[in-house]
Protein backbone atom coordinates (compact mmCIF):
# COMPACT_ATOMS: atom_id res chain seq x y z
CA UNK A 1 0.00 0.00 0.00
CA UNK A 2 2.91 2.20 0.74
CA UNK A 3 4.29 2.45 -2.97
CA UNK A 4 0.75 3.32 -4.21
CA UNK A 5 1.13 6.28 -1.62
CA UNK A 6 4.33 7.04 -3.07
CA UNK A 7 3.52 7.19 -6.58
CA UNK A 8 0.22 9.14 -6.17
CA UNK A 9 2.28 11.89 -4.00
CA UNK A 10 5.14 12.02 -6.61
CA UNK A 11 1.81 12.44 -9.12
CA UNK A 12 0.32 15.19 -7.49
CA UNK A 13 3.83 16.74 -6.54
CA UNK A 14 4.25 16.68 -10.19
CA UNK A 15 1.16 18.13 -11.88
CA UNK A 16 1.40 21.04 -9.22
CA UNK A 17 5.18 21.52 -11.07
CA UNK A 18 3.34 21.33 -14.77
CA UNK A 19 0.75 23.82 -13.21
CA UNK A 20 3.31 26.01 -12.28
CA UNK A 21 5.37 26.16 -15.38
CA UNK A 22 5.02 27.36 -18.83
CA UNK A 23 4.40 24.33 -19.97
CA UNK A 24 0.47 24.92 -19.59
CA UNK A 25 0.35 27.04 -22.67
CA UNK A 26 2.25 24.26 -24.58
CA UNK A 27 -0.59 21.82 -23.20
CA UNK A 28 -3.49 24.39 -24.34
CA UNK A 29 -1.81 24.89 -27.91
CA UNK A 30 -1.37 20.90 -28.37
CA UNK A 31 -4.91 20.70 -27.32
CA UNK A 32 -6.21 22.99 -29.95
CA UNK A 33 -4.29 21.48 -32.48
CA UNK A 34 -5.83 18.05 -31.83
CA UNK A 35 -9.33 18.92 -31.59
CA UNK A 36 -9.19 20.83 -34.92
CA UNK A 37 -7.43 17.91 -36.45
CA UNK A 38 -10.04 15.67 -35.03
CA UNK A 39 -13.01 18.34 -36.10
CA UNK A 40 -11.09 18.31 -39.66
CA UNK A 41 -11.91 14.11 -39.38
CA UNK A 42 -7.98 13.87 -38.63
CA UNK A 43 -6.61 10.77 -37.47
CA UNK A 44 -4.42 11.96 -34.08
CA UNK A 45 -1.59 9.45 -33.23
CA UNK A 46 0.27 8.64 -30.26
CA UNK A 47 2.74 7.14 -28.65
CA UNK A 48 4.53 6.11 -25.42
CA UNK A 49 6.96 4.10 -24.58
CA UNK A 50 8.25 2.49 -20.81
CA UNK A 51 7.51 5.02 -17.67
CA UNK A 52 5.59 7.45 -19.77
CA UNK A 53 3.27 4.86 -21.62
CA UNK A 54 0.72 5.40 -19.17
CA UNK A 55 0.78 9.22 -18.62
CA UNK A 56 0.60 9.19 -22.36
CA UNK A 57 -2.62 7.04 -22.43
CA UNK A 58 -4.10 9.35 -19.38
CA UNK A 59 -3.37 12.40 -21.10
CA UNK A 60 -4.85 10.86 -24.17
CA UNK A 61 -8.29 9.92 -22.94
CA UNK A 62 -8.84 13.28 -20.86
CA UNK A 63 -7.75 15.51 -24.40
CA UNK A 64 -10.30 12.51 -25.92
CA UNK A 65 -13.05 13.17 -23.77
CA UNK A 66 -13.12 17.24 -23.54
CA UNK A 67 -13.07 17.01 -27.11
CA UNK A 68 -16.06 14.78 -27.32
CA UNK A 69 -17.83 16.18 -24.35
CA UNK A 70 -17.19 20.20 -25.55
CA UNK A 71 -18.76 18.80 -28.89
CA UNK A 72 -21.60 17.62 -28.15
CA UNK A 73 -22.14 21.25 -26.61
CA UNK A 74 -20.22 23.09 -28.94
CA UNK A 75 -20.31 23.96 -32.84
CA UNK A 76 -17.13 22.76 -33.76
């Protein structure tokens, strides 16, 4: 249970560093590019490999599901 601890502090410890940095705007402009790809009927591929396979695959299905939540709301 300890190492689940662990990693989930080092997570959160982390994403308040992204928050902090630049790197947000980076985030926001990848963002828009994918969802106007994916509005143009775009195919969007990624790709992970080892430790960051997973943050990839997170990252992917949150950028996934604003995009399909935002538009069913929003003309696209």
């Amino acid at each position: 249970m300890d190492i689940i601890k662990t990693r989930f502090e080092e997570h959160i410890a982390l994403a308040q560093l992204v928050a902090q940095s630049e790197i947000m705007q980076q985030v926001a402009d990848a963002a828009a590019i994918i969802k106007k790809a994916l509005a143009g009927g775009h195919k969007v591929l990624f790709c992970g490999n080892g430790g960051t396979a997973l943050i990839m695959l997170l990252a992917e299905m949150g950028v996934l599901l604003s995009v399909s939540r935002h538009s069913n709301t929003e003309k696209m």
